[in-house]
PDB file of N, CA and C in Angstrom:
ATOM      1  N   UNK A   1      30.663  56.770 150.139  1.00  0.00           N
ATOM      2  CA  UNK A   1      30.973  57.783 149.143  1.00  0.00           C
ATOM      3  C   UNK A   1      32.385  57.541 148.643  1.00  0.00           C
ATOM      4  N   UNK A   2      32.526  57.145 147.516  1.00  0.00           N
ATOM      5  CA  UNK A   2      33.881  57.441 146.959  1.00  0.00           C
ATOM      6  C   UNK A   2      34.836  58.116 146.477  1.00  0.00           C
ATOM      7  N   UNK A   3      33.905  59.585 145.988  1.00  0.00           N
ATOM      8  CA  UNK A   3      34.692  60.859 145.913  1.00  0.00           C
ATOM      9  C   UNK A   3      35.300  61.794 146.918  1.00  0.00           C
ATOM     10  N   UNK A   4      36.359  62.392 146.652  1.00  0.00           N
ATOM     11  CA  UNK A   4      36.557  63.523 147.507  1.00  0.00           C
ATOM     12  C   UNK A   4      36.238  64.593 146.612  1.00  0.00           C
ATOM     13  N   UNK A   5      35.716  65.750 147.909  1.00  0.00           N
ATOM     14  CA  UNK A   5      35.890  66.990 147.648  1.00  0.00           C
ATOM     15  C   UNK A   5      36.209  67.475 146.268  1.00  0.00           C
ATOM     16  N   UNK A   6      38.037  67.468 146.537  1.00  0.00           N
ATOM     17  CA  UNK A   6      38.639  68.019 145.063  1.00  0.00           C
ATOM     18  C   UNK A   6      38.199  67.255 143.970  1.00  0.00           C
ATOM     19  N   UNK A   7      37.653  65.881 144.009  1.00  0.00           N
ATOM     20  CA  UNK A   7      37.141  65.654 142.538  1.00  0.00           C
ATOM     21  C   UNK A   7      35.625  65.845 141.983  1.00  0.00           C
ATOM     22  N   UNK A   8      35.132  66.386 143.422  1.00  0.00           N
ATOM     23  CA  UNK A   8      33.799  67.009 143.150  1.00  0.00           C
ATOM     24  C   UNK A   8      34.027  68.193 142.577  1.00  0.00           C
ATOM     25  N   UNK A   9      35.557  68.975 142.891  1.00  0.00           N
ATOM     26  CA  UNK A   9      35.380  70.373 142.159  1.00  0.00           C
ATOM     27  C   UNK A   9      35.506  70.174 140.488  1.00  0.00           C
ATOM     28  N   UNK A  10      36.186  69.392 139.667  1.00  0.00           N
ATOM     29  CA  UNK A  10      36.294  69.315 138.509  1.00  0.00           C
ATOM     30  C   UNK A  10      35.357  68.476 138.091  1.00  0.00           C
ATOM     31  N   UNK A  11      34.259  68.582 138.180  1.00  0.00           N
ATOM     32  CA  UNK A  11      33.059  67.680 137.539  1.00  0.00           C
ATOM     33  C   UNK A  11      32.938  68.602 136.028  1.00  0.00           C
ATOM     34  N   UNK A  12      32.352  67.847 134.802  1.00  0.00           N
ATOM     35  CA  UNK A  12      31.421  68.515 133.979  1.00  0.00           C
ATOM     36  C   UNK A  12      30.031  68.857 134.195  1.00  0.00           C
ATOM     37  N   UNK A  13      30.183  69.755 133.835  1.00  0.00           N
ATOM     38  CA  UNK A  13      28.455  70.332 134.632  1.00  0.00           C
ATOM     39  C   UNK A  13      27.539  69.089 134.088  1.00  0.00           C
ATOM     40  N   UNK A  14      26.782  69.342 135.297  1.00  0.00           N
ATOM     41  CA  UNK A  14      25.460  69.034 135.184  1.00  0.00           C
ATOM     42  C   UNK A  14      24.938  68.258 133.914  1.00  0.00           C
ATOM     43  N   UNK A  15      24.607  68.649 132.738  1.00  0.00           N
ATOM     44  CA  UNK A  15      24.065  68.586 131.878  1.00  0.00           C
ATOM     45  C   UNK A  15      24.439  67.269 131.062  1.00  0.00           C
ATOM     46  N   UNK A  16      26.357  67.907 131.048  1.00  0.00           N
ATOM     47  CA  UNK A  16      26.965  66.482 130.500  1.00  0.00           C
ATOM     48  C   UNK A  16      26.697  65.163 130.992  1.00  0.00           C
ATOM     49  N   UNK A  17      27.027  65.283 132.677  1.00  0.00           N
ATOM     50  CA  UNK A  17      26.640  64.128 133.199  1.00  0.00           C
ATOM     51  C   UNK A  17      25.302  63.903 133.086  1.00  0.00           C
ATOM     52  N   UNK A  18      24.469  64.091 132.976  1.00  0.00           N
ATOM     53  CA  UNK A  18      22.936  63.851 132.468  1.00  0.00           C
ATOM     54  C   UNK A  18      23.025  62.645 131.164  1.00  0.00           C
ATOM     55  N   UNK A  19      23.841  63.277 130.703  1.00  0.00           N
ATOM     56  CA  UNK A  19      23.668  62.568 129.030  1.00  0.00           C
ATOM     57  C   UNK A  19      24.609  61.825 129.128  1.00  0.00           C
ATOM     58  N   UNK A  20      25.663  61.886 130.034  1.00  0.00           N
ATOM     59  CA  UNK A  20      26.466  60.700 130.012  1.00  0.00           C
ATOM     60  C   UNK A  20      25.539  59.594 130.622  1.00  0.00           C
ATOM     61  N   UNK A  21      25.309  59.489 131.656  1.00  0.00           N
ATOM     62  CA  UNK A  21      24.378  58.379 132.131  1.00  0.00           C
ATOM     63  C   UNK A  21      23.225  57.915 131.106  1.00  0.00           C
ATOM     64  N   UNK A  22      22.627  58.863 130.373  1.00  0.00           N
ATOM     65  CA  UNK A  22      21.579  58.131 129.584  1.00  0.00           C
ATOM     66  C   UNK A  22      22.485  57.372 128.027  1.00  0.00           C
ATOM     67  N   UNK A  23      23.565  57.729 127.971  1.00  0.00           N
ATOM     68  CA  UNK A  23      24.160  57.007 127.145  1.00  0.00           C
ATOM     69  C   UNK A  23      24.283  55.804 127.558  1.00  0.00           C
ATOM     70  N   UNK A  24      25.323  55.613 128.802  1.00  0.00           N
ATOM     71  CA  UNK A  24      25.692  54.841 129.825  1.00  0.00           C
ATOM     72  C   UNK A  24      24.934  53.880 129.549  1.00  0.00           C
ATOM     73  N   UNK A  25      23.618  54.215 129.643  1.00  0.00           N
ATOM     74  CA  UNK A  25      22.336  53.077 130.718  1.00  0.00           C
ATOM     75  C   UNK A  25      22.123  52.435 128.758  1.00  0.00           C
ATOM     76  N   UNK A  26      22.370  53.484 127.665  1.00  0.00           N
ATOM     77  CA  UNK A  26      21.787  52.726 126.571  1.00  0.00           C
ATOM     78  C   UNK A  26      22.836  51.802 125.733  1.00  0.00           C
ATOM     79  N   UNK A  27      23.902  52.144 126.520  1.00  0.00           N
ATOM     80  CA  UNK A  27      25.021  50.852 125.691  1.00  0.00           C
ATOM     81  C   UNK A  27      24.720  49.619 126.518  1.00  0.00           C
ATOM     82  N   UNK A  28      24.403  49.497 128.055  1.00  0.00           N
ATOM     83  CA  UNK A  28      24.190  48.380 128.675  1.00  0.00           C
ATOM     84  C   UNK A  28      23.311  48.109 128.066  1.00  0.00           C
ATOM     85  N   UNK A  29      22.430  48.354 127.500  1.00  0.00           N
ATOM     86  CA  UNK A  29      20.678  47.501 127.228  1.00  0.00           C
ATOM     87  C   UNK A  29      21.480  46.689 125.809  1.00  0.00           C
ATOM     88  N   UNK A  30      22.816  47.050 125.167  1.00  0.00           N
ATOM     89  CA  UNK A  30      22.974  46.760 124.206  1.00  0.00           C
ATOM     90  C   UNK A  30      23.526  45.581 124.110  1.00  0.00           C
ATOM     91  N   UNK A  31      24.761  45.700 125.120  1.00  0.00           N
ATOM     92  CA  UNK A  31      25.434  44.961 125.612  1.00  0.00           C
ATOM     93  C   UNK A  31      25.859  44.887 127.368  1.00  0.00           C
ATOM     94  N   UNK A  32      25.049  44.421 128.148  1.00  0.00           N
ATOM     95  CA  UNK A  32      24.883  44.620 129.485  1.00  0.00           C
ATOM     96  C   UNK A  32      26.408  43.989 130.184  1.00  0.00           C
ATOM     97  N   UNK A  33      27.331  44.577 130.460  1.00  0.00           N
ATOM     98  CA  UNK A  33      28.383  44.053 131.174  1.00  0.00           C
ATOM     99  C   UNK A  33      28.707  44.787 132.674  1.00  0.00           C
ATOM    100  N   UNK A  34      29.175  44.015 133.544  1.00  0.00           N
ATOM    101  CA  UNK A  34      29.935  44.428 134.856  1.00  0.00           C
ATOM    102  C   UNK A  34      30.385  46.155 134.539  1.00  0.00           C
ATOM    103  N   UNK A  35      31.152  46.037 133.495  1.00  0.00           N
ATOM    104  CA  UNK A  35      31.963  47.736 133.447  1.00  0.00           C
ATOM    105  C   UNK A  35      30.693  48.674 133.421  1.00  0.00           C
ATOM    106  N   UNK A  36      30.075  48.279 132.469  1.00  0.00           N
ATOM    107  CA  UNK A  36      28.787  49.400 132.070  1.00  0.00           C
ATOM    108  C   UNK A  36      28.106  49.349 133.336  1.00  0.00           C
ATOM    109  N   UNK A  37      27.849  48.527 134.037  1.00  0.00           N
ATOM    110  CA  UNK A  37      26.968  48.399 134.746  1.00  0.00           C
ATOM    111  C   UNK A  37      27.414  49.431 136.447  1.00  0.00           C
ATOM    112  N   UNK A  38      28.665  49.471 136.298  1.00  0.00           N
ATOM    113  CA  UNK A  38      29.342  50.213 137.366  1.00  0.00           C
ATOM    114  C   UNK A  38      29.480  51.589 136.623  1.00  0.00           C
ATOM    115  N   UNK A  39      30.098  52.072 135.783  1.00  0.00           N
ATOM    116  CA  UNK A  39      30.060  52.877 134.878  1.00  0.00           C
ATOM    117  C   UNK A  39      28.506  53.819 135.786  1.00  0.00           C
ATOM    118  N   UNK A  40      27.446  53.081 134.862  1.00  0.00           N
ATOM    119  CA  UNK A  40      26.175  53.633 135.163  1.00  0.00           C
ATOM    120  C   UNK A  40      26.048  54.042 136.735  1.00  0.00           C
ATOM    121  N   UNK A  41      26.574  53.293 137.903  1.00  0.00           N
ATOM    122  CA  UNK A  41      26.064  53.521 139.374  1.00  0.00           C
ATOM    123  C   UNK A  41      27.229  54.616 139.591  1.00  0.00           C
ATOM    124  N   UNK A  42      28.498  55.137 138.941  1.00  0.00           N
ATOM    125  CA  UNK A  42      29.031  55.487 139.870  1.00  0.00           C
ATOM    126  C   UNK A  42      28.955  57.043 139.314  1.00  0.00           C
ATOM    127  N   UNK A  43      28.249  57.215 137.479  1.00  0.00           N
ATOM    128  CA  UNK A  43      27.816  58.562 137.172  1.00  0.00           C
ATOM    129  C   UNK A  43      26.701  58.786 138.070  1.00  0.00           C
ATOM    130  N   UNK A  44      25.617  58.452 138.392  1.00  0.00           N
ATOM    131  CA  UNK A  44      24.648  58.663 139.420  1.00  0.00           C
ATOM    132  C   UNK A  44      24.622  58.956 141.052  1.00  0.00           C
ATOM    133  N   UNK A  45      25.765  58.300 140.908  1.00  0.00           N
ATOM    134  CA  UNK A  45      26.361  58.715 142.479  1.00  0.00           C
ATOM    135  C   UNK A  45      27.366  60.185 142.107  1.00  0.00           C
ATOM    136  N   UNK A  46      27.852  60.608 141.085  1.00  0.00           N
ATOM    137  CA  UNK A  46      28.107  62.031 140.539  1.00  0.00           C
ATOM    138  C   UNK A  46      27.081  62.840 140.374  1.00  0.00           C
ATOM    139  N   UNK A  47      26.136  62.254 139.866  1.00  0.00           N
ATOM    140  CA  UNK A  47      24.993  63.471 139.893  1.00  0.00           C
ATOM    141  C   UNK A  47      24.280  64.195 141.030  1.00  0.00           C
ATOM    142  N   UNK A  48      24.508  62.609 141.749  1.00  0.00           N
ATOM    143  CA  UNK A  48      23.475  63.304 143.066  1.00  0.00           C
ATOM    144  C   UNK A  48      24.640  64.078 144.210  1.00  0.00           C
ATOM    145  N   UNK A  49      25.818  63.546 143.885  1.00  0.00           N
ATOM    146  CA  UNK A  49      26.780  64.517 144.679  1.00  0.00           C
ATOM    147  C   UNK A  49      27.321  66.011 143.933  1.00  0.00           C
ATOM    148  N   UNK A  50      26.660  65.977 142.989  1.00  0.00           N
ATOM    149  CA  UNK A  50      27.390  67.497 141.813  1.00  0.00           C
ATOM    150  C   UNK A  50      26.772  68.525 142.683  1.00  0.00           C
ATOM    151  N   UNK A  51      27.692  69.530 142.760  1.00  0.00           N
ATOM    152  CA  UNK A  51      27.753  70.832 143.448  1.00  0.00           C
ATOM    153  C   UNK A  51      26.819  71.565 143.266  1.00  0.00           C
ATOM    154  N   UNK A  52      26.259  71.614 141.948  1.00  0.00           N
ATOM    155  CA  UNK A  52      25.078  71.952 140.887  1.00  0.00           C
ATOM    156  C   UNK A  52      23.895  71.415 141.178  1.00  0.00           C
ATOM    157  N   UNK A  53      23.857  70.398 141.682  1.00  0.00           N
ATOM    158  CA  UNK A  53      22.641  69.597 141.763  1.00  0.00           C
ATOM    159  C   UNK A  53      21.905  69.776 142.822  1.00  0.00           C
ATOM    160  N   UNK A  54      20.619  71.370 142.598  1.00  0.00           N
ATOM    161  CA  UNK A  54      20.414  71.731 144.235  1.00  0.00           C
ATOM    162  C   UNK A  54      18.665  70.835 143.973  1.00  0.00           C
ATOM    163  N   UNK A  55      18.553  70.149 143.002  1.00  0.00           N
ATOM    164  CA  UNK A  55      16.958  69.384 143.201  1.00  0.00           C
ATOM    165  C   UNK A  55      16.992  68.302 144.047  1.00  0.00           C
ATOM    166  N   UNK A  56      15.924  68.993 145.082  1.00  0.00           N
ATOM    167  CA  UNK A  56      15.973  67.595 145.995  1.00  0.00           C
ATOM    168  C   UNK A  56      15.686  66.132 145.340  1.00  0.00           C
ATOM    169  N   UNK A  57      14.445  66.308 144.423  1.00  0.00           N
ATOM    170  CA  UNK A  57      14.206  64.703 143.170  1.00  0.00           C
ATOM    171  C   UNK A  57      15.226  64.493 142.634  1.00  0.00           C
ATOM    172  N   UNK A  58      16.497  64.750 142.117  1.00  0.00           N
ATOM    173  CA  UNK A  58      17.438  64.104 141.163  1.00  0.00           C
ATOM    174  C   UNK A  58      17.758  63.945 141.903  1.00  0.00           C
ATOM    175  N   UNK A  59      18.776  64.610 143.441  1.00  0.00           N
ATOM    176  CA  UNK A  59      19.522  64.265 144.292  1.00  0.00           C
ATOM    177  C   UNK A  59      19.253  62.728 144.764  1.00  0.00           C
ATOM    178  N   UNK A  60      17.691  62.659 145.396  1.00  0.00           N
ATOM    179  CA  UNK A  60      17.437  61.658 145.867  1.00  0.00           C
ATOM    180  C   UNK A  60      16.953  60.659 144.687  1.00  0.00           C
ATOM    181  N   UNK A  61      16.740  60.564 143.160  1.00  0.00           N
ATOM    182  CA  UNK A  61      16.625  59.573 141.954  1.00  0.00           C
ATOM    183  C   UNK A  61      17.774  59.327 142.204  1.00  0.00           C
ATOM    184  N   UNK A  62      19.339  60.153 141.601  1.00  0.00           N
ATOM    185  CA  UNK A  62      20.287  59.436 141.635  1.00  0.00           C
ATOM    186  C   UNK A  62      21.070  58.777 142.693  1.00  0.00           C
ATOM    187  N   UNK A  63      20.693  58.909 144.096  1.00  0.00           N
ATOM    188  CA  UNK A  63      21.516  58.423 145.361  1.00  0.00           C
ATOM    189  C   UNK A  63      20.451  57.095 144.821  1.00  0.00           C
ATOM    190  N   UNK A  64      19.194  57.063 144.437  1.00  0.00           N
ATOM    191  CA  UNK A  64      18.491  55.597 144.903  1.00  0.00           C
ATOM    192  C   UNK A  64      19.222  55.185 143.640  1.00  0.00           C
ATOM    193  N   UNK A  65      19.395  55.280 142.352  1.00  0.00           N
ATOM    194  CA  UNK A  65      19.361  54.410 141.329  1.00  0.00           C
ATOM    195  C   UNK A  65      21.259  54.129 141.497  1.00  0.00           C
ATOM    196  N   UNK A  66      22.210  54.874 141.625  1.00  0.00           N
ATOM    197  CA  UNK A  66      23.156  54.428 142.144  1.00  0.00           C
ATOM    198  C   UNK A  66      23.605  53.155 143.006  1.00  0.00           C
ATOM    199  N   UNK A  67      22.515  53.333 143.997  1.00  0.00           N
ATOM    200  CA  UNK A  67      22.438  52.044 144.748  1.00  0.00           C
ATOM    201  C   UNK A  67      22.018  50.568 143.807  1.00  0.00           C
ATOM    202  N   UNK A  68      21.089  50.887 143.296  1.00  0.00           N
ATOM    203  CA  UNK A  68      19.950  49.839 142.210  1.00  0.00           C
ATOM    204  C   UNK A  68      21.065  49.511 141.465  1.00  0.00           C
ATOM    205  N   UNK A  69      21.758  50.460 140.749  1.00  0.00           N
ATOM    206  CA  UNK A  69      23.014  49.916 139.736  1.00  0.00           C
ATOM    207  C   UNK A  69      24.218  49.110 140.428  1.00  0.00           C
ATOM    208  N   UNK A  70      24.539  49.595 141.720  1.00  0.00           N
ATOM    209  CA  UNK A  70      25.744  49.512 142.322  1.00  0.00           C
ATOM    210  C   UNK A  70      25.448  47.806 142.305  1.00  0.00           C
ATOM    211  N   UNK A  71      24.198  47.430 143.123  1.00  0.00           N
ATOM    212  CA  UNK A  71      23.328  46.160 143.362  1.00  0.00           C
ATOM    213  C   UNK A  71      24.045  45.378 142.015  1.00  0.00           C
ATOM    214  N   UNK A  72      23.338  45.863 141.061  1.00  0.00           N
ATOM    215  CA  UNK A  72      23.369  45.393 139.780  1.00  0.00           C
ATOM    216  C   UNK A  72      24.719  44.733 139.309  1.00  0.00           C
ATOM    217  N   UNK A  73      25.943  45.597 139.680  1.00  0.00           N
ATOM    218  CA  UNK A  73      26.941  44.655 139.153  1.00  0.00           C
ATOM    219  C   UNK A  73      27.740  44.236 139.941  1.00  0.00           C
ATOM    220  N   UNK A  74      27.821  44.427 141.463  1.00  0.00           N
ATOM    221  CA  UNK A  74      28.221  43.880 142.660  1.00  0.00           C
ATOM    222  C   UNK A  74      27.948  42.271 142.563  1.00  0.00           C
ATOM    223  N   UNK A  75      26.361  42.376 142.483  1.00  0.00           N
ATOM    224  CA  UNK A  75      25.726  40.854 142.284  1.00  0.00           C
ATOM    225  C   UNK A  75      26.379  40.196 141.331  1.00  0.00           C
ATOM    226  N   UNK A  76      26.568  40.575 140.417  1.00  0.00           N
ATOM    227  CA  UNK A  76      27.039  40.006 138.734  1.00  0.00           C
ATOM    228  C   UNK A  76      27.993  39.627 138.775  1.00  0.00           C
ATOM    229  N   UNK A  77      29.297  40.477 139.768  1.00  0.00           N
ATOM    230  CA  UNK A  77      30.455  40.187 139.901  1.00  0.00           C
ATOM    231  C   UNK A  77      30.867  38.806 140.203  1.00  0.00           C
ATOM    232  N   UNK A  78      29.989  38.487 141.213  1.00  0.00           N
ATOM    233  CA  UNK A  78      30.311  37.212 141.504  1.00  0.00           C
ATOM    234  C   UNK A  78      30.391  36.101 140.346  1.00  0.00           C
ATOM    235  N   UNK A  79      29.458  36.546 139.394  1.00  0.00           N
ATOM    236  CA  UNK A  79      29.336  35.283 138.259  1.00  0.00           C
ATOM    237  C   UNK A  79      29.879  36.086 136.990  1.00  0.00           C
ATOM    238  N   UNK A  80      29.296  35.459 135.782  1.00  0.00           N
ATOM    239  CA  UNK A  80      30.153  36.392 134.783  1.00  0.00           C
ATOM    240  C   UNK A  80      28.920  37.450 134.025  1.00  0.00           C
ATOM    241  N   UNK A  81      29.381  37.945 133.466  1.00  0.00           N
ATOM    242  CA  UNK A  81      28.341  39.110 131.810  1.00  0.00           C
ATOM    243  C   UNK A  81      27.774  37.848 131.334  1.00  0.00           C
ATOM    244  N   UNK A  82      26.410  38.894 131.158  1.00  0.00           N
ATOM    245  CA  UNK A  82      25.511  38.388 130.193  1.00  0.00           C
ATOM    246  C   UNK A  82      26.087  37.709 129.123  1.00  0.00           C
ATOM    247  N   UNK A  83      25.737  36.405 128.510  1.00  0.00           N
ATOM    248  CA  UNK A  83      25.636  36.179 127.241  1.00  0.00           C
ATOM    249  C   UNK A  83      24.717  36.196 126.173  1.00  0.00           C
ATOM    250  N   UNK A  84      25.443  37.350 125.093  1.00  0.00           N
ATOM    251  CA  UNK A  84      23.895  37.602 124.316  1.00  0.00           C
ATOM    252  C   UNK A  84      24.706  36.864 122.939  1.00  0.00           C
ATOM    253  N   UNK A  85      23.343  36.477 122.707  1.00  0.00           N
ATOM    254  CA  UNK A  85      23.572  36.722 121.180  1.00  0.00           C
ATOM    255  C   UNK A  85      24.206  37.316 119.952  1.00  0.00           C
ATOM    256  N   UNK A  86      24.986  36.843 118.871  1.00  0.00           N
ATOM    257  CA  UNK A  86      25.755  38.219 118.196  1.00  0.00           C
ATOM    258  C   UNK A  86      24.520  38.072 116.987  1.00  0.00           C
ATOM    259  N   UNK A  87      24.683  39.169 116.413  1.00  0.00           N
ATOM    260  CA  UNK A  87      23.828  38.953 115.484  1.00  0.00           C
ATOM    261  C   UNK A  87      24.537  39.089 113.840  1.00  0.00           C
ATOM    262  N   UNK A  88      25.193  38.468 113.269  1.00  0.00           N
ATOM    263  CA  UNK A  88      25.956  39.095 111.975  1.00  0.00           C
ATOM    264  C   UNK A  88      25.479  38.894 110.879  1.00  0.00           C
TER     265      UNK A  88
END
């Protein structure tokens, strides 16, 4: 766990972080990099720790997909970002 306490108390509710992560997850599909990719695991590891968050299913979606993301750019780290295509 990387948060403490006191920065669990100043979270944005619930809701925001909801939509932050689905933003999150839709700029990576755009441009998939290391930042986004941590970005994404470490709002999910906020959700499932938010004070607010008494559903046992999100609790336990976001502790698993946190992990899945964390995976995601841990692995990556070692090598570099995707190279995509530009399109102009």
């Amino acid at each position: 766990m990387r948060y403490q306490d006191e920065a669990l108390e100043e979270l944005p509710k619930l809701e925001v972080l909801i939509g932050s992560v689905c933003f999150l997850m839709t700029r990576y599909s755009l441009n998939p990099t290391n930042e986004l990719a941590r970005a994404v695991s470490e709002h999910f590891e906020l959700l499932y720790l938010h004070p607010d968050c008494h559903s046992p299913v999100l609790q336990d979606v976001g502790q698993r997909l946190a992990k899945q993301w964390e995976m995601l750019w841990s692995t990556r780290s070692a090598g570099s970002d995707i190279e995509r295509p530009h399109l102009h």
